[in-house]
PDB file of N, CA and C in Angstrom:
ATOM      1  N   UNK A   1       0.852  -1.176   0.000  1.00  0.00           N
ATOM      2  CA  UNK A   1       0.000   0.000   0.000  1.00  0.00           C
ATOM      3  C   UNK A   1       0.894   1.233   0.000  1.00  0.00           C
ATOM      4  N   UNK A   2       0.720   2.154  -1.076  1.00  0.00           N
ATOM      5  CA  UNK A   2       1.325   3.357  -1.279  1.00  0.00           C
ATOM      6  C   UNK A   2       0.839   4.547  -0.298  1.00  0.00           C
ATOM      7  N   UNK A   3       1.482   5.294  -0.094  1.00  0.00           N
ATOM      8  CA  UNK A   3       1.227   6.815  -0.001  1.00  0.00           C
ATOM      9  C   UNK A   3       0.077   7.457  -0.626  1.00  0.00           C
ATOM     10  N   UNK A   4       0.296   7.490  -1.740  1.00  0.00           N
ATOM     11  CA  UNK A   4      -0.825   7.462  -2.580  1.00  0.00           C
ATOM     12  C   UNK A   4      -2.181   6.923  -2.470  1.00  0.00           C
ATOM     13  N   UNK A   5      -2.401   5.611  -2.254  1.00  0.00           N
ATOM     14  CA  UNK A   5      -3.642   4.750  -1.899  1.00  0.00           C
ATOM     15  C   UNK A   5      -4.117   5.359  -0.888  1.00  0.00           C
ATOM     16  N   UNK A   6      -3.018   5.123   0.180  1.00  0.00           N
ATOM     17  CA  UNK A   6      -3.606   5.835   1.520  1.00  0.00           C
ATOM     18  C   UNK A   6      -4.266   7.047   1.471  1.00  0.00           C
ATOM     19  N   UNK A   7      -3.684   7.918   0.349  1.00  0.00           N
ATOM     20  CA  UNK A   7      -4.372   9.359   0.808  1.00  0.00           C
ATOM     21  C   UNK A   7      -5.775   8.977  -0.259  1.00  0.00           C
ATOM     22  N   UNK A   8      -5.776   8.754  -1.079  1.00  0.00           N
ATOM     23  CA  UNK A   8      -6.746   8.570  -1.777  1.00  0.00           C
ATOM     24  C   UNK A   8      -8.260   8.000  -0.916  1.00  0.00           C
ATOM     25  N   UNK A   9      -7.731   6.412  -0.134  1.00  0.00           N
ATOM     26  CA  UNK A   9      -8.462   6.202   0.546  1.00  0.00           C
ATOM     27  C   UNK A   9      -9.486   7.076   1.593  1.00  0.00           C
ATOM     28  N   UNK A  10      -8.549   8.069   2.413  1.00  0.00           N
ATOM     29  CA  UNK A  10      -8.505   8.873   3.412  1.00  0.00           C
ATOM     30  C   UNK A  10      -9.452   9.770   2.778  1.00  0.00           C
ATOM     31  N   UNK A  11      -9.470  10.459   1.095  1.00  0.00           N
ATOM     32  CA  UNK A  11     -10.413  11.464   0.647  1.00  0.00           C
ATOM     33  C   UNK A  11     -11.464  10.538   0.488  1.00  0.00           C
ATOM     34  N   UNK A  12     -11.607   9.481   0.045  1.00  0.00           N
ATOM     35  CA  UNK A  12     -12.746   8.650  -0.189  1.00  0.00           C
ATOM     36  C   UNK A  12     -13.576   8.933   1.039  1.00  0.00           C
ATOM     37  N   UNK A  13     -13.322   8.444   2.180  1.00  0.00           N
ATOM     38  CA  UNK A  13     -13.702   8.409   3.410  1.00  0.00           C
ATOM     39  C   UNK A  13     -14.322   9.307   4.019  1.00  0.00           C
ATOM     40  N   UNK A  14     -13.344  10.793   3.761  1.00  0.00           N
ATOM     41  CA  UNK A  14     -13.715  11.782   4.097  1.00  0.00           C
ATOM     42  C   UNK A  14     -15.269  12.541   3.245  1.00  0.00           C
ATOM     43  N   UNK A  15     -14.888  11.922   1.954  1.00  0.00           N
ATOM     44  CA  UNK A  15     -16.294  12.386   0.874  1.00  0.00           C
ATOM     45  C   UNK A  15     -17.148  11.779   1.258  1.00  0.00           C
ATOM     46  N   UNK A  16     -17.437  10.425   1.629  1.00  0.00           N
ATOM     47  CA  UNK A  16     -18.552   9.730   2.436  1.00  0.00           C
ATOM     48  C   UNK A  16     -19.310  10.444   3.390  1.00  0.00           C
ATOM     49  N   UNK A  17     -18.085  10.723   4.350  1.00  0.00           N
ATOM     50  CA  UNK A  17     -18.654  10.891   6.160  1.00  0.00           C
ATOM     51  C   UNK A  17     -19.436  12.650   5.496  1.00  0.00           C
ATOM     52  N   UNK A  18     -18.575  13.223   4.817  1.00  0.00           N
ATOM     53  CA  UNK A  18     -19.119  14.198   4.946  1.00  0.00           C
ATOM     54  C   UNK A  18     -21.210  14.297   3.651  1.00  0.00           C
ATOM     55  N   UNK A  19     -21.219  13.219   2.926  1.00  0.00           N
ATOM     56  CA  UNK A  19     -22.135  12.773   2.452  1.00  0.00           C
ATOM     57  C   UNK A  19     -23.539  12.440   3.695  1.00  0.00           C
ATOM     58  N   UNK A  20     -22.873  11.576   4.088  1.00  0.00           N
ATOM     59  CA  UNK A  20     -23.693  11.337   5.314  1.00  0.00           C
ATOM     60  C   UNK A  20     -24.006  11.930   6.577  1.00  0.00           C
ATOM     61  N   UNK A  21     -23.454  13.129   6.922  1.00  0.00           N
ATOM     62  CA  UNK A  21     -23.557  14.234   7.527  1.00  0.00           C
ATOM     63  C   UNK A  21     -24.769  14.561   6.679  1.00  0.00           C
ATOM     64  N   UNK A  22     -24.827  15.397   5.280  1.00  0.00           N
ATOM     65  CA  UNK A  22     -25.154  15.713   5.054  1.00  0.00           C
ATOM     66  C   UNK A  22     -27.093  15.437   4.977  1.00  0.00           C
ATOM     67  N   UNK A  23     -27.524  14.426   4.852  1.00  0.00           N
ATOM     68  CA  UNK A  23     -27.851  13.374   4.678  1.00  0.00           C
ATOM     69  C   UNK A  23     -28.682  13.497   5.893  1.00  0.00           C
ATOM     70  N   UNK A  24     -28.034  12.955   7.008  1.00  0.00           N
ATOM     71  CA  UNK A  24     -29.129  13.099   8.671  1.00  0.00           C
ATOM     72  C   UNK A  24     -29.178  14.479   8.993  1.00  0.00           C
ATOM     73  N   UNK A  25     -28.821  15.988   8.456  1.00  0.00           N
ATOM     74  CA  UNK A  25     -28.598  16.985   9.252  1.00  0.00           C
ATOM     75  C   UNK A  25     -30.005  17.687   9.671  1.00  0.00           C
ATOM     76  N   UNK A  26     -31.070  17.023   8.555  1.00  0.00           N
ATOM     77  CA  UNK A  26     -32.209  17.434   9.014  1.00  0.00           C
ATOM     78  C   UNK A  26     -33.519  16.470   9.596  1.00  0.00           C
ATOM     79  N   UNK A  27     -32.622  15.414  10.103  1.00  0.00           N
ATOM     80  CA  UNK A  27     -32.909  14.339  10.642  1.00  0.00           C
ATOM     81  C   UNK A  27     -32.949  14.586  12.289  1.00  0.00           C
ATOM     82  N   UNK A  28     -32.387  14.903  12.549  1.00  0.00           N
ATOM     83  CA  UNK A  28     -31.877  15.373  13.988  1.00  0.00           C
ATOM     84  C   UNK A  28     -33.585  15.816  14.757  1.00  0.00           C
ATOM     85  N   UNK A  29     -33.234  14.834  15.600  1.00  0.00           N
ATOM     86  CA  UNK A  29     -34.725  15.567  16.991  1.00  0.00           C
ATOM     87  C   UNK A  29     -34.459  16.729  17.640  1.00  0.00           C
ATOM     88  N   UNK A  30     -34.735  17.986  17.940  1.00  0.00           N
ATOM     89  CA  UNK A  30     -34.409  18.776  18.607  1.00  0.00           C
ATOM     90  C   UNK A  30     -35.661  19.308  19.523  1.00  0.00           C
ATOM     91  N   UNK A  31     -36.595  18.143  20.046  1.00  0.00           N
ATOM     92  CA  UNK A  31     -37.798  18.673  20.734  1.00  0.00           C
ATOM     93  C   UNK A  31     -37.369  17.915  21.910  1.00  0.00           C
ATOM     94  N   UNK A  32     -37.506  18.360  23.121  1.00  0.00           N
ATOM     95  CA  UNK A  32     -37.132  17.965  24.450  1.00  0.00           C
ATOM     96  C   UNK A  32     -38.454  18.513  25.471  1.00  0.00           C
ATOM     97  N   UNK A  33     -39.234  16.894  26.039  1.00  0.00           N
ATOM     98  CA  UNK A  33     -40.637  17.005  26.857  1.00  0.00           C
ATOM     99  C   UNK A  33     -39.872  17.600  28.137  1.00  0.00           C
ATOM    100  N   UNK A  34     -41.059  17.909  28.090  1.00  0.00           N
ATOM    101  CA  UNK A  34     -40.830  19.235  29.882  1.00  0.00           C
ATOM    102  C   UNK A  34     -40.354  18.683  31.039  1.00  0.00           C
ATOM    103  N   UNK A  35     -40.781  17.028  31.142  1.00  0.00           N
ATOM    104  CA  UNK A  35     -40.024  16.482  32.251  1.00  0.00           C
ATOM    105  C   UNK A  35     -38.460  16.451  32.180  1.00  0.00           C
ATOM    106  N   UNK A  36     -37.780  16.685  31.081  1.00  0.00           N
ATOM    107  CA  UNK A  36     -36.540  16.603  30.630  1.00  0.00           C
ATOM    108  C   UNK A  36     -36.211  17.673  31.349  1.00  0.00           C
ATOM    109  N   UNK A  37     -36.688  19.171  30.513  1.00  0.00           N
ATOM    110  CA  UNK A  37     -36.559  20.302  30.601  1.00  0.00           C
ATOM    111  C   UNK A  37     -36.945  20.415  32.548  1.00  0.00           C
ATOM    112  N   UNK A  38     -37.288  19.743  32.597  1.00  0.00           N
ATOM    113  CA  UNK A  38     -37.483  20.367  34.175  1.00  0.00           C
ATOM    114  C   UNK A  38     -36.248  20.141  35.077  1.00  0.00           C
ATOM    115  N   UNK A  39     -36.055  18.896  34.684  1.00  0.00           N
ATOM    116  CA  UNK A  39     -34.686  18.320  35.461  1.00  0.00           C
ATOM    117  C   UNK A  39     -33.248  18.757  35.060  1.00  0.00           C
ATOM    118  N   UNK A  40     -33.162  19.349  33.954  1.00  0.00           N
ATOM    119  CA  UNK A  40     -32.017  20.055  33.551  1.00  0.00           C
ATOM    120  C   UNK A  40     -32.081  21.210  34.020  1.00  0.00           C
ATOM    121  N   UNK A  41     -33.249  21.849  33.979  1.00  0.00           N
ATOM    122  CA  UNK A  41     -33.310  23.466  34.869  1.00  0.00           C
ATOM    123  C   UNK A  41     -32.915  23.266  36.275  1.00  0.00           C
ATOM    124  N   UNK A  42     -33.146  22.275  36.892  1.00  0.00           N
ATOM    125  CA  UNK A  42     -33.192  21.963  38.204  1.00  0.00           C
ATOM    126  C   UNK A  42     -31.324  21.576  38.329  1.00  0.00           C
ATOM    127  N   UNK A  43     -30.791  20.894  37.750  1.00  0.00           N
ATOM    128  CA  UNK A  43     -29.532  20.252  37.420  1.00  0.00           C
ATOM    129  C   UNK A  43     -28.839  21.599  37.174  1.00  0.00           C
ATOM    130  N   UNK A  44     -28.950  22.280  36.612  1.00  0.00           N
ATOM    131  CA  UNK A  44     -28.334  23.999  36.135  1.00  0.00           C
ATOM    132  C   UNK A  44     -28.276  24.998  37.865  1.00  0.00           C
ATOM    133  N   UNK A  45     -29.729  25.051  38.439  1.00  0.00           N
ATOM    134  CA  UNK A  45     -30.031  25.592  39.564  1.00  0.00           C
ATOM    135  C   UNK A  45     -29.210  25.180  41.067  1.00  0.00           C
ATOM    136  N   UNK A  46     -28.938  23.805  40.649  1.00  0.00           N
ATOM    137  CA  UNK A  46     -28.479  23.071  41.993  1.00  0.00           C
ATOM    138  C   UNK A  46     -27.003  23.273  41.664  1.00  0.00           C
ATOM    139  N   UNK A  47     -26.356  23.429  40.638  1.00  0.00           N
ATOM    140  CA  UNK A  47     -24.857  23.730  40.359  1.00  0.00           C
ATOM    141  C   UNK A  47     -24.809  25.508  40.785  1.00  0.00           C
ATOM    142  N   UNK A  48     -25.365  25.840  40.641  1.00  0.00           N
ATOM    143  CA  UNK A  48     -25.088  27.139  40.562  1.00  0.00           C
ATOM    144  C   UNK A  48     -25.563  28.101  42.103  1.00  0.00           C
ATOM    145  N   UNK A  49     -26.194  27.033  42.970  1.00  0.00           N
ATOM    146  CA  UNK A  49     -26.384  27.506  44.376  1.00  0.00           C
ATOM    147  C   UNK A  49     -24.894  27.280  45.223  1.00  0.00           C
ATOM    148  N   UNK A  50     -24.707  28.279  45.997  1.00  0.00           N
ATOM    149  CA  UNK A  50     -23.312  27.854  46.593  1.00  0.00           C
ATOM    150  C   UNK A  50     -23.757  26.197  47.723  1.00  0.00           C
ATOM    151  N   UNK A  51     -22.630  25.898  47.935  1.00  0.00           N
ATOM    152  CA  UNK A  51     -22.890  24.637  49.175  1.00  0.00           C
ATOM    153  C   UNK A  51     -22.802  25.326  50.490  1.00  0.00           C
ATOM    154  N   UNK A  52     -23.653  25.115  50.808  1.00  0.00           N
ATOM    155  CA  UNK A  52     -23.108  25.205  52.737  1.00  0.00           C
ATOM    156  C   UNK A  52     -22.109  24.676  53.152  1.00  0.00           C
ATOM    157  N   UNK A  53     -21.491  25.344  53.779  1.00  0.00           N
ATOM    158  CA  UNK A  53     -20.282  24.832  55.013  1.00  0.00           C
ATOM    159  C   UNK A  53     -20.458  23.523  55.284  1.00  0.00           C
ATOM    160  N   UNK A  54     -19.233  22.615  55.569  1.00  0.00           N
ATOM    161  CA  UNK A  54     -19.785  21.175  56.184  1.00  0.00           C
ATOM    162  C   UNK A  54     -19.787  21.477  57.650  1.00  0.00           C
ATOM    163  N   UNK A  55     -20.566  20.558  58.412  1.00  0.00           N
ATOM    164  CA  UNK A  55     -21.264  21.007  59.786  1.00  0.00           C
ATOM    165  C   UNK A  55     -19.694  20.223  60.780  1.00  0.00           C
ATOM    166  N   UNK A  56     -19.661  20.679  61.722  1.00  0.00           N
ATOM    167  CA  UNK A  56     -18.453  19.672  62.264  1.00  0.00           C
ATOM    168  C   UNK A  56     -19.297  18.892  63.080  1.00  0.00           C
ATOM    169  N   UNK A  57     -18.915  17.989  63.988  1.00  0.00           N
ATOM    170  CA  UNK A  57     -19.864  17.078  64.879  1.00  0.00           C
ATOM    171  C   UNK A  57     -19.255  17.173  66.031  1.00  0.00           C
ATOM    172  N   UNK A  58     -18.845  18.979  66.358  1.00  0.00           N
ATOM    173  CA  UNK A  58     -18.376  19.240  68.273  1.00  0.00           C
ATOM    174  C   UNK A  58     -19.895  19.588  68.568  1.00  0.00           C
ATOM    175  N   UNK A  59     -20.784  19.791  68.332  1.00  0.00           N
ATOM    176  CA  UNK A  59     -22.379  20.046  68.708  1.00  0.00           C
ATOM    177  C   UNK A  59     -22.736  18.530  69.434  1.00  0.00           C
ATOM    178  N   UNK A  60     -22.746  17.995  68.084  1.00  0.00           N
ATOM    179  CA  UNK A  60     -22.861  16.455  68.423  1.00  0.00           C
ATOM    180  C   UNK A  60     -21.794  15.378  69.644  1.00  0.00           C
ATOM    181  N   UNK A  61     -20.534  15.719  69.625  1.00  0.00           N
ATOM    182  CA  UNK A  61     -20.233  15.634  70.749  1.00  0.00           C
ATOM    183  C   UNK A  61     -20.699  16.028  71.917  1.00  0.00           C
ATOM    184  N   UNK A  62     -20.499  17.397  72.043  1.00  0.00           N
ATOM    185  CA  UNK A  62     -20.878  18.032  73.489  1.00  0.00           C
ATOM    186  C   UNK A  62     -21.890  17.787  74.087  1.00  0.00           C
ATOM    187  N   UNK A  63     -22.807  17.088  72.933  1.00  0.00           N
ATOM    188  CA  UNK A  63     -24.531  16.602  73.632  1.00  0.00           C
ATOM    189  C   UNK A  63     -24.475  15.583  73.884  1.00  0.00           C
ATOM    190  N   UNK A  64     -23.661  14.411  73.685  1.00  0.00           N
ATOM    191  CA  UNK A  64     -23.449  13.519  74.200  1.00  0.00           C
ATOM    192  C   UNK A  64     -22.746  13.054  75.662  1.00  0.00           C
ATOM    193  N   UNK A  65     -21.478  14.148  75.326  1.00  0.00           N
ATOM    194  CA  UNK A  65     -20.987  14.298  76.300  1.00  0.00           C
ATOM    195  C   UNK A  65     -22.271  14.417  78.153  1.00  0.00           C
ATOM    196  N   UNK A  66     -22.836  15.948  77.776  1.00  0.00           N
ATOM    197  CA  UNK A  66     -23.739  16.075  78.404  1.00  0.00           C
ATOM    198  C   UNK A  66     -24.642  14.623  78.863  1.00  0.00           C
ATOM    199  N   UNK A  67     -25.146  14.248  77.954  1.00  0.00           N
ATOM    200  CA  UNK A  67     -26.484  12.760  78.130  1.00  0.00           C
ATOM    201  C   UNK A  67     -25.286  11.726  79.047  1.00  0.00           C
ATOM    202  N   UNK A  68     -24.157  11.759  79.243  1.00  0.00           N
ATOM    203  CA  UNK A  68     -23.475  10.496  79.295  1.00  0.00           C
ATOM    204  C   UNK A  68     -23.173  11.102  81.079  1.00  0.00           C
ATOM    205  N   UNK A  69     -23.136  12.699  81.513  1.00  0.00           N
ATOM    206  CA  UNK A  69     -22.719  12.832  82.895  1.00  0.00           C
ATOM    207  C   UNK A  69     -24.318  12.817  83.612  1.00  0.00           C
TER     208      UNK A  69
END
Protein backbone atom coordinates (compact mmCIF):
# COMPACT_ATOMS: atom_id res chain seq x y z
CA UNK A 1 0.00 0.00 0.00
CA UNK A 2 1.33 3.36 -1.28
CA UNK A 3 1.23 6.81 0.00
CA UNK A 4 -0.83 7.46 -2.58
CA UNK A 5 -3.64 4.75 -1.90
CA UNK A 6 -3.61 5.83 1.52
CA UNK A 7 -4.37 9.36 0.81
CA UNK A 8 -6.75 8.57 -1.78
CA UNK A 9 -8.46 6.20 0.55
CA UNK A 10 -8.50 8.87 3.41
CA UNK A 11 -10.41 11.46 0.65
CA UNK A 12 -12.75 8.65 -0.19
CA UNK A 13 -13.70 8.41 3.41
CA UNK A 14 -13.71 11.78 4.10
CA UNK A 15 -16.29 12.39 0.87
CA UNK A 16 -18.55 9.73 2.44
CA UNK A 17 -18.65 10.89 6.16
CA UNK A 18 -19.12 14.20 4.95
CA UNK A 19 -22.14 12.77 2.45
CA UNK A 20 -23.69 11.34 5.31
CA UNK A 21 -23.56 14.23 7.53
CA UNK A 22 -25.15 15.71 5.05
CA UNK A 23 -27.85 13.37 4.68
CA UNK A 24 -29.13 13.10 8.67
CA UNK A 25 -28.60 16.99 9.25
CA UNK A 26 -32.21 17.43 9.01
CA UNK A 27 -32.91 14.34 10.64
CA UNK A 28 -31.88 15.37 13.99
CA UNK A 29 -34.73 15.57 16.99
CA UNK A 30 -34.41 18.78 18.61
CA UNK A 31 -37.80 18.67 20.73
CA UNK A 32 -37.13 17.97 24.45
CA UNK A 33 -40.64 17.00 26.86
CA UNK A 34 -40.83 19.24 29.88
CA UNK A 35 -40.02 16.48 32.25
CA UNK A 36 -36.54 16.60 30.63
CA UNK A 37 -36.56 20.30 30.60
CA UNK A 38 -37.48 20.37 34.17
CA UNK A 39 -34.69 18.32 35.46
CA UNK A 40 -32.02 20.05 33.55
CA UNK A 41 -33.31 23.47 34.87
CA UNK A 42 -33.19 21.96 38.20
CA UNK A 43 -29.53 20.25 37.42
CA UNK A 44 -28.33 24.00 36.13
CA UNK A 45 -30.03 25.59 39.56
CA UNK A 46 -28.48 23.07 41.99
CA UNK A 47 -24.86 23.73 40.36
CA UNK A 48 -25.09 27.14 40.56
CA UNK A 49 -26.38 27.51 44.38
CA UNK A 50 -23.31 27.85 46.59
CA UNK A 51 -22.89 24.64 49.18
CA UNK A 52 -23.11 25.21 52.74
CA UNK A 53 -20.28 24.83 55.01
CA UNK A 54 -19.78 21.17 56.18
CA UNK A 55 -21.26 21.01 59.79
CA UNK A 56 -18.45 19.67 62.26
CA UNK A 57 -19.86 17.08 64.88
CA UNK A 58 -18.38 19.24 68.27
CA UNK A 59 -22.38 20.05 68.71
CA UNK A 60 -22.86 16.45 68.42
CA UNK A 61 -20.23 15.63 70.75
CA UNK A 62 -20.88 18.03 73.49
CA UNK A 63 -24.53 16.60 73.63
CA UNK A 64 -23.45 13.52 74.20
CA UNK A 65 -20.99 14.30 76.30
CA UNK A 66 -23.74 16.08 78.40
CA UNK A 67 -26.48 12.76 78.13
CA UNK A 68 -23.48 10.50 79.30
CA UNK A 69 -22.72 12.83 82.89
Amino acid sequence: MTDKDATDRLAEVQRRLREMRKDKRGEVRWTVSSHTAELAIGAIEKMSRPKPPPKSGKSRRRKRAKRLL
